[in-house]
PDB file of N, CA and C in Angstrom:
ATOM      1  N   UNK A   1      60.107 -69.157 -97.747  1.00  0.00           N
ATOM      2  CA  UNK A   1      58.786 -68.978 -97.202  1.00  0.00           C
ATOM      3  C   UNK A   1      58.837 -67.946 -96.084  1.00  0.00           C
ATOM      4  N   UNK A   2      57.442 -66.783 -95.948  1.00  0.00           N
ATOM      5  CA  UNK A   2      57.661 -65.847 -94.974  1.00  0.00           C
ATOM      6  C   UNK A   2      57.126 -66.502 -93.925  1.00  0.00           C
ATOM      7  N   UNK A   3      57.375 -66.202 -92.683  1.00  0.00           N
ATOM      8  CA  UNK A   3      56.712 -66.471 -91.463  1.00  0.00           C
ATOM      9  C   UNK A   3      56.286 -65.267 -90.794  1.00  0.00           C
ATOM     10  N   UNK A   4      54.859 -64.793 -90.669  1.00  0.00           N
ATOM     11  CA  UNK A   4      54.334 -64.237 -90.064  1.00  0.00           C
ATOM     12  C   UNK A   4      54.514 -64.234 -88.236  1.00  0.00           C
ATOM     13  N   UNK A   5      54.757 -62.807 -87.925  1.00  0.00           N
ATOM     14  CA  UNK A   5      55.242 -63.132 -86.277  1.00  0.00           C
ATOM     15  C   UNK A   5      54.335 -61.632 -85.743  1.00  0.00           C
ATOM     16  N   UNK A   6      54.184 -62.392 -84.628  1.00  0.00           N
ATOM     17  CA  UNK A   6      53.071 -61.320 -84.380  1.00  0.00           C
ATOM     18  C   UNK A   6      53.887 -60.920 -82.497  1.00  0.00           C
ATOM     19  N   UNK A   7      54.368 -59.489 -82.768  1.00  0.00           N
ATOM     20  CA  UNK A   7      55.352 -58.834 -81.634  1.00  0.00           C
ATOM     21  C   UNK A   7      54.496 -58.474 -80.769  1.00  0.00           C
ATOM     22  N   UNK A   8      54.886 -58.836 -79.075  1.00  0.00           N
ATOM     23  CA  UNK A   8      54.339 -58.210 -78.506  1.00  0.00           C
ATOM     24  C   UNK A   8      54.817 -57.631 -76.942  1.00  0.00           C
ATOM     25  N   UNK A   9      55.025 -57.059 -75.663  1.00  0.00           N
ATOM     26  CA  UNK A   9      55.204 -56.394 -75.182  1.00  0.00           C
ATOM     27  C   UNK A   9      55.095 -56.950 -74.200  1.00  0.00           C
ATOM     28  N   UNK A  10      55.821 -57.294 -72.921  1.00  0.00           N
ATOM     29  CA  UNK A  10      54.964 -57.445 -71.403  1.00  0.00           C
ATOM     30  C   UNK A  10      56.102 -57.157 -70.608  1.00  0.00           C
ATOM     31  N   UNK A  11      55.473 -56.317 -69.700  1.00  0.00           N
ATOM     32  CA  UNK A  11      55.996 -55.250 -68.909  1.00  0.00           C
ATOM     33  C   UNK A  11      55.498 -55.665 -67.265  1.00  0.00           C
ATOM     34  N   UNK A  12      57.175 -55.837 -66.579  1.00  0.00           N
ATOM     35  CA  UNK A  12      56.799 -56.360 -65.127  1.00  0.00           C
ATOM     36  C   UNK A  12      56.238 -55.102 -64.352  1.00  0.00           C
ATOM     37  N   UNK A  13      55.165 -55.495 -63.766  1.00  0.00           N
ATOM     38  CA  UNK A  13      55.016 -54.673 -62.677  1.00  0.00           C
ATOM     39  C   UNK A  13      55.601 -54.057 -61.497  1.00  0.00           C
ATOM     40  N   UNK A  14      56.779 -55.459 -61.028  1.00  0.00           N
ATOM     41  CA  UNK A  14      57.785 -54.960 -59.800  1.00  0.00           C
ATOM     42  C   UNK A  14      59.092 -54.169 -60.593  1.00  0.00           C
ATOM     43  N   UNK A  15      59.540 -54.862 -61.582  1.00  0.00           N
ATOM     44  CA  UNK A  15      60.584 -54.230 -62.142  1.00  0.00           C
ATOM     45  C   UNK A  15      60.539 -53.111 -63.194  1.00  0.00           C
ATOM     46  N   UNK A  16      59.615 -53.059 -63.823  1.00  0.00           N
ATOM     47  CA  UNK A  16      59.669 -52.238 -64.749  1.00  0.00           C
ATOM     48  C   UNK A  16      60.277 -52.682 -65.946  1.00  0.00           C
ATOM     49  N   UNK A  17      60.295 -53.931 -66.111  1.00  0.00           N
ATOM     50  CA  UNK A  17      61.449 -54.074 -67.086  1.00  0.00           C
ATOM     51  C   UNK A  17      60.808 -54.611 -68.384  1.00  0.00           C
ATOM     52  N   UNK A  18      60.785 -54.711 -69.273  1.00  0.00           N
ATOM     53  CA  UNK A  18      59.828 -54.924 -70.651  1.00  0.00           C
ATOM     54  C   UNK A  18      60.835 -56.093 -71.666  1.00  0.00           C
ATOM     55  N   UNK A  19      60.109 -57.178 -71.440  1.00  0.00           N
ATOM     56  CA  UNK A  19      61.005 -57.764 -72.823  1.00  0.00           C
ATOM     57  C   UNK A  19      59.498 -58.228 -74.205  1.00  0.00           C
ATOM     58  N   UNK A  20      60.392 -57.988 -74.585  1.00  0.00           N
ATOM     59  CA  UNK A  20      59.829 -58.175 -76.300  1.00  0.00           C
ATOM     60  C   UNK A  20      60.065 -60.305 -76.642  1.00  0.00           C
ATOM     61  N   UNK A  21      58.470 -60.478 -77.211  1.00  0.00           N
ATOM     62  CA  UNK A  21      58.359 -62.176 -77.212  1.00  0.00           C
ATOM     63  C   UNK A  21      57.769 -61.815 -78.829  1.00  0.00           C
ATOM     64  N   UNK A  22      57.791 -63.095 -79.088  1.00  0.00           N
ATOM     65  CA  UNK A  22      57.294 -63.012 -80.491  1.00  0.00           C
ATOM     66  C   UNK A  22      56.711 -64.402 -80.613  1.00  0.00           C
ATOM     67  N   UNK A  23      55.166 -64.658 -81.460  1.00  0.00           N
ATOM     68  CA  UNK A  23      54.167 -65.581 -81.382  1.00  0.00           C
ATOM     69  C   UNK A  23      53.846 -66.028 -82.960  1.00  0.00           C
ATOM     70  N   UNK A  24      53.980 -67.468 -83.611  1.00  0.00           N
ATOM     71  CA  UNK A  24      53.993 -67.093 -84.866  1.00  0.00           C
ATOM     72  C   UNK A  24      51.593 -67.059 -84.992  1.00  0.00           C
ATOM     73  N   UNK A  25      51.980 -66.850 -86.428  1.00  0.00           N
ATOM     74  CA  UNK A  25      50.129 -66.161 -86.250  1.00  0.00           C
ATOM     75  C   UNK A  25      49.668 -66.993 -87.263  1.00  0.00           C
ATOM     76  N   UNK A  26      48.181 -68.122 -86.902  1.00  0.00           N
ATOM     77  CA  UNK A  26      48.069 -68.817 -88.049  1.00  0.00           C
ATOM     78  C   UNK A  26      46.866 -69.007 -87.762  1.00  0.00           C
ATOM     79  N   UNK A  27      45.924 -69.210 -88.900  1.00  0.00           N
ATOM     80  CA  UNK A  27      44.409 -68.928 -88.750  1.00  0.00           C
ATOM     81  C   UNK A  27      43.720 -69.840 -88.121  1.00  0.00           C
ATOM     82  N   UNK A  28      44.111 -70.828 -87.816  1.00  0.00           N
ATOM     83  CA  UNK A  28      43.852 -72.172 -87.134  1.00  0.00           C
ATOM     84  C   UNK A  28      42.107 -71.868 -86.022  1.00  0.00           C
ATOM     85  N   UNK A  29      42.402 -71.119 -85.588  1.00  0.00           N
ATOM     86  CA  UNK A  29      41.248 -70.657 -84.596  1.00  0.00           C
ATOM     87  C   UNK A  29      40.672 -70.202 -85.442  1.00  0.00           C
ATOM     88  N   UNK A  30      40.214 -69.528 -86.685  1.00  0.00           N
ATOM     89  CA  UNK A  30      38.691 -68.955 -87.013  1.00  0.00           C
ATOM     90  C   UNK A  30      38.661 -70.062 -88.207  1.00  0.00           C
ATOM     91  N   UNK A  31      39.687 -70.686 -88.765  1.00  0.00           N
ATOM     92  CA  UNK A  31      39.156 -72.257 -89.629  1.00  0.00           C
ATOM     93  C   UNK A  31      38.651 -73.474 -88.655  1.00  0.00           C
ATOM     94  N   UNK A  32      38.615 -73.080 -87.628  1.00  0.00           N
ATOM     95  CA  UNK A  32      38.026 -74.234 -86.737  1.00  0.00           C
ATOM     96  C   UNK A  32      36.474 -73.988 -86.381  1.00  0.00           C
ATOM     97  N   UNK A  33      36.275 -72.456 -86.564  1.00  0.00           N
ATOM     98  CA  UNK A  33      34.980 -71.953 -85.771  1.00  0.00           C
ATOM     99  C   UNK A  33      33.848 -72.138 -87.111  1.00  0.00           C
ATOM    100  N   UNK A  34      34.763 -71.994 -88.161  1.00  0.00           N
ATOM    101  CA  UNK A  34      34.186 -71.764 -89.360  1.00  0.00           C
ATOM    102  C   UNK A  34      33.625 -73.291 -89.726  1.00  0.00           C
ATOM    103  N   UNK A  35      34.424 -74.297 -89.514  1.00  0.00           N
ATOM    104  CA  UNK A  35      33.870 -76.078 -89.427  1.00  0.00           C
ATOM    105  C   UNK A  35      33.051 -76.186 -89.021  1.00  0.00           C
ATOM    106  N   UNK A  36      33.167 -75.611 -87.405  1.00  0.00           N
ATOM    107  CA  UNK A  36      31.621 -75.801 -86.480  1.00  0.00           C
ATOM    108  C   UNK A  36      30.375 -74.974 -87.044  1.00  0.00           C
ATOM    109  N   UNK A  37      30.112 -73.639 -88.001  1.00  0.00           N
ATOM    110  CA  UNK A  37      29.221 -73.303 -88.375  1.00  0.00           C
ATOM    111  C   UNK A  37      28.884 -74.494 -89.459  1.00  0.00           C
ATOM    112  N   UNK A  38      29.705 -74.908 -89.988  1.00  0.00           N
ATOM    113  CA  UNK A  38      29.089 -75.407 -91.218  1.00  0.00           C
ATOM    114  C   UNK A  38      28.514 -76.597 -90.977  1.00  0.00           C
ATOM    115  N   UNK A  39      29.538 -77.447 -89.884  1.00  0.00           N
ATOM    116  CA  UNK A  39      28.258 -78.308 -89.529  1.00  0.00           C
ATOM    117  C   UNK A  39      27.114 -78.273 -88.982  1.00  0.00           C
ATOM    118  N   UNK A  40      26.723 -77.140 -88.109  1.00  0.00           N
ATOM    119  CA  UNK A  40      25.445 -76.691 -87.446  1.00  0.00           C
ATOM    120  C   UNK A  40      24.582 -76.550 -88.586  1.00  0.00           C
ATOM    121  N   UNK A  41      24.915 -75.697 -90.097  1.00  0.00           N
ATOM    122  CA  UNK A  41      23.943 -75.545 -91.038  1.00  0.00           C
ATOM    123  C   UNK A  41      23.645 -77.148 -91.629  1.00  0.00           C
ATOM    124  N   UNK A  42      24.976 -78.263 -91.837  1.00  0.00           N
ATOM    125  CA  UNK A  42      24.447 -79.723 -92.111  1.00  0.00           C
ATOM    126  C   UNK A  42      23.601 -80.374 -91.357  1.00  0.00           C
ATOM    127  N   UNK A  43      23.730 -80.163 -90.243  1.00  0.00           N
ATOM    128  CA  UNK A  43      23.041 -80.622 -89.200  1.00  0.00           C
ATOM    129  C   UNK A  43      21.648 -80.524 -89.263  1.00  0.00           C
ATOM    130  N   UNK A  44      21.514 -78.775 -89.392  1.00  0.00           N
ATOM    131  CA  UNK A  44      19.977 -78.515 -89.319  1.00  0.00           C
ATOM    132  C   UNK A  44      19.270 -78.620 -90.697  1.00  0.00           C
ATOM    133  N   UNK A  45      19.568 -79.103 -91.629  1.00  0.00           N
ATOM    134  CA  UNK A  45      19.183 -78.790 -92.905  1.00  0.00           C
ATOM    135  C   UNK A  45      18.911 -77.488 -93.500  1.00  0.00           C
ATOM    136  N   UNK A  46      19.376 -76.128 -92.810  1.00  0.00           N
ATOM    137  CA  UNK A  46      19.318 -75.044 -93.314  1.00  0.00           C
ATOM    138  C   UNK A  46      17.909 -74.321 -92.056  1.00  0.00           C
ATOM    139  N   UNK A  47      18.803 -72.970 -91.719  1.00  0.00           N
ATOM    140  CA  UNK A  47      17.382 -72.394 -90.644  1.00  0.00           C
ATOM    141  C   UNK A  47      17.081 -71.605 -91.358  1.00  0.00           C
ATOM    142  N   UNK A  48      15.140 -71.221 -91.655  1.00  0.00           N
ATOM    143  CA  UNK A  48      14.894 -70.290 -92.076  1.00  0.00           C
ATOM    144  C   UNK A  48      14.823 -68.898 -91.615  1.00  0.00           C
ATOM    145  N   UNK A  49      15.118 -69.200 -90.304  1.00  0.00           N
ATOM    146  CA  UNK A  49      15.058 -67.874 -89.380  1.00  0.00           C
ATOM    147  C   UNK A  49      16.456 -67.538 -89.383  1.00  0.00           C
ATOM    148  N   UNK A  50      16.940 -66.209 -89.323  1.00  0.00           N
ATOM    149  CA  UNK A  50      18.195 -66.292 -89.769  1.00  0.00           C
ATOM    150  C   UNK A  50      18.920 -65.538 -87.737  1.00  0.00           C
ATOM    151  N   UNK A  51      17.874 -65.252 -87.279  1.00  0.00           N
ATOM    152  CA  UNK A  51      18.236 -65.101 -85.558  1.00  0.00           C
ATOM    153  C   UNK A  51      17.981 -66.672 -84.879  1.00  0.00           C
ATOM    154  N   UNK A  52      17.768 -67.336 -85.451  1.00  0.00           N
ATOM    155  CA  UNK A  52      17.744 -69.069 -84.324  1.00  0.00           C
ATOM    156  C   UNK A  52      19.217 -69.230 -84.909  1.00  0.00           C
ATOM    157  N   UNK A  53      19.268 -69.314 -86.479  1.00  0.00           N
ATOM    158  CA  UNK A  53      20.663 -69.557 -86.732  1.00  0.00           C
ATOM    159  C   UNK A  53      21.733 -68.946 -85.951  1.00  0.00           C
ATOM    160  N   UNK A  54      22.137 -68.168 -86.045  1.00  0.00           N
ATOM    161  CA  UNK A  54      23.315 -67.122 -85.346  1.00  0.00           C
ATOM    162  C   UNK A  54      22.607 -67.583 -83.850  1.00  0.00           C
ATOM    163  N   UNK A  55      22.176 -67.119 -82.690  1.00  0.00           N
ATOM    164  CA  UNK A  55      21.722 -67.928 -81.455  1.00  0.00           C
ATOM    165  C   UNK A  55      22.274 -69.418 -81.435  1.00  0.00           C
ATOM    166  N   UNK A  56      22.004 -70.379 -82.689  1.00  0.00           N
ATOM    167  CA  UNK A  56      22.495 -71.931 -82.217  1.00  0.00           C
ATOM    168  C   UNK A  56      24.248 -71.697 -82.206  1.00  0.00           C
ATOM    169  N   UNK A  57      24.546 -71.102 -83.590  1.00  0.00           N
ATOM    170  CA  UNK A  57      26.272 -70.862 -83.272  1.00  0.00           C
ATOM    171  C   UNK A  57      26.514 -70.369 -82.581  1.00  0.00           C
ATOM    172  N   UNK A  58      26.090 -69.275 -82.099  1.00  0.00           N
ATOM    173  CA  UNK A  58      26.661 -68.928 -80.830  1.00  0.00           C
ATOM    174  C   UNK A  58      26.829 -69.441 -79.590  1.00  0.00           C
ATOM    175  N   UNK A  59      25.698 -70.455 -79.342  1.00  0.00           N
ATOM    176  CA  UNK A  59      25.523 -71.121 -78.383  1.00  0.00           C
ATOM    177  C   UNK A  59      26.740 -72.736 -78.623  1.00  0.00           C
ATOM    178  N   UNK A  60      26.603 -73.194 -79.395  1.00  0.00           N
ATOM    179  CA  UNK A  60      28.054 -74.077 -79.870  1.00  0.00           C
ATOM    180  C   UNK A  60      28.921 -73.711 -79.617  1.00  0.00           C
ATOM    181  N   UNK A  61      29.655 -72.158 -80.016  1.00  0.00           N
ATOM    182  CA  UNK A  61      30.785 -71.796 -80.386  1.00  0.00           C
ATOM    183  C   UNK A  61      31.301 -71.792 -78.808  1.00  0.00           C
ATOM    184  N   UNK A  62      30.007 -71.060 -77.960  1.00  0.00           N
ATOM    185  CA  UNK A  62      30.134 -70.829 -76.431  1.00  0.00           C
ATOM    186  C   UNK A  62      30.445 -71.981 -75.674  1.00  0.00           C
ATOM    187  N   UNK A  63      30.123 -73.038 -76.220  1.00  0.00           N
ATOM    188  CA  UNK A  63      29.683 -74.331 -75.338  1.00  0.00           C
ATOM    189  C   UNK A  63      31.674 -74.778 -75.370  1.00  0.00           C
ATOM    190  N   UNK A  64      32.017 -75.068 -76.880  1.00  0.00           N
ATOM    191  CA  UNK A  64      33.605 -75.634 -77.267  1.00  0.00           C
ATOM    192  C   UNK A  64      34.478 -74.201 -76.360  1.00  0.00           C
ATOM    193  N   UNK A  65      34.113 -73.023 -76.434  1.00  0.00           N
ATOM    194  CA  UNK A  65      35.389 -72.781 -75.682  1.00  0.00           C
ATOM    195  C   UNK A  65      34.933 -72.746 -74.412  1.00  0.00           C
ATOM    196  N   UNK A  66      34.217 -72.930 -73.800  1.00  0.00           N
ATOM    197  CA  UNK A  66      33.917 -73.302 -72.212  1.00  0.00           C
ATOM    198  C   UNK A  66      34.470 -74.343 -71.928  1.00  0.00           C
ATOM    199  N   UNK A  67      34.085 -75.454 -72.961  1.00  0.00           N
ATOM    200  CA  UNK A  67      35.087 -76.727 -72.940  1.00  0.00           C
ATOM    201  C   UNK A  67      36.813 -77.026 -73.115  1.00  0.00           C
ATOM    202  N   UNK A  68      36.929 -75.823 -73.399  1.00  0.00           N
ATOM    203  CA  UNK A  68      38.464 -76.211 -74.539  1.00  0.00           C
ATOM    204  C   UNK A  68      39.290 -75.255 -72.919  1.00  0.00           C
ATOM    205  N   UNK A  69      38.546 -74.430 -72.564  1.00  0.00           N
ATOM    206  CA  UNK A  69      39.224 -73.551 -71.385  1.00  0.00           C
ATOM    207  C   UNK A  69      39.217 -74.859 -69.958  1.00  0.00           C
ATOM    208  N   UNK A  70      38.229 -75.490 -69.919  1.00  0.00           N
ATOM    209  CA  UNK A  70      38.241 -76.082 -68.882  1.00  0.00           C
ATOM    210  C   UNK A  70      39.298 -77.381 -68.580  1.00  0.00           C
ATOM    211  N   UNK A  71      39.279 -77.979 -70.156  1.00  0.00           N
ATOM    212  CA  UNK A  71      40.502 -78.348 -70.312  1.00  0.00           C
ATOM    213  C   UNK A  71      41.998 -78.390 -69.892  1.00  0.00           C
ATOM    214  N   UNK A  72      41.802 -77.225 -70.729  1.00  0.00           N
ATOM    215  CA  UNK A  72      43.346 -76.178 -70.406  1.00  0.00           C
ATOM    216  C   UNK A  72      43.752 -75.913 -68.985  1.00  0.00           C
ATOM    217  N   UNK A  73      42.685 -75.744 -67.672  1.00  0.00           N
ATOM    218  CA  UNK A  73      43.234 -75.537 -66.595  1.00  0.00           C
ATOM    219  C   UNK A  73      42.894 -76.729 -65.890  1.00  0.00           C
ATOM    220  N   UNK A  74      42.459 -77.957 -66.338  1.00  0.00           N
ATOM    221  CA  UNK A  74      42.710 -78.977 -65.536  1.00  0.00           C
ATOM    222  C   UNK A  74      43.871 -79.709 -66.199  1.00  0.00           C
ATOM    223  N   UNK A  75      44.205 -79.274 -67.144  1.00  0.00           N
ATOM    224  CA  UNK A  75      45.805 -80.147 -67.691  1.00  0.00           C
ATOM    225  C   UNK A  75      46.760 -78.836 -67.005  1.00  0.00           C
ATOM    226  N   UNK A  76      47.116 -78.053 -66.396  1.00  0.00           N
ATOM    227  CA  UNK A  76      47.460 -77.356 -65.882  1.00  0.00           C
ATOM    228  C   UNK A  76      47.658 -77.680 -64.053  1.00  0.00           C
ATOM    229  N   UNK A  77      46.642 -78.338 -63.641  1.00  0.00           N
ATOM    230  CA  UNK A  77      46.643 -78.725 -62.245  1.00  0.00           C
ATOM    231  C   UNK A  77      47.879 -80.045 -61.753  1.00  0.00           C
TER     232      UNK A  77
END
């Protein structure tokens, strides 16, 4: 099996010195965003306006990572 690795670069500011990290890459984040649309369309029984639609996901999508960040830096404290 291949494993996808996604290379990337970070470079100190005091030293100058650059090491190379590697992150594996898996779709997990846009199959999650893609759940939350679909339940917004179950939810609403279908919008006929197709700008309220896109506006409510967006406004969801905005709401979970406001949440998911706030999270993250209070499990961090």
């Amino acid at each position: 099996m291949k494993r996808a690795f996604n290379y990337y670069f970070i470079v100190s500011k005091d030293t100058g010195e650059i090491t190379v990290e590697q992150k594996r890459i898996n779709n997990a984040f846009m199959e999650n965003r893609s759940a939350i649309i679909k339940l917004v369309t179950k939810a609403t029984s279908g919008y006929g306006n197709w700008d309220r639609f896109r506006n409510r996901c967006m406004l969801i999508l905005e709401k979970a990572l406001i949440l998911k960040s706030t999270r993250m830096t209070e499990a961090l404290k």
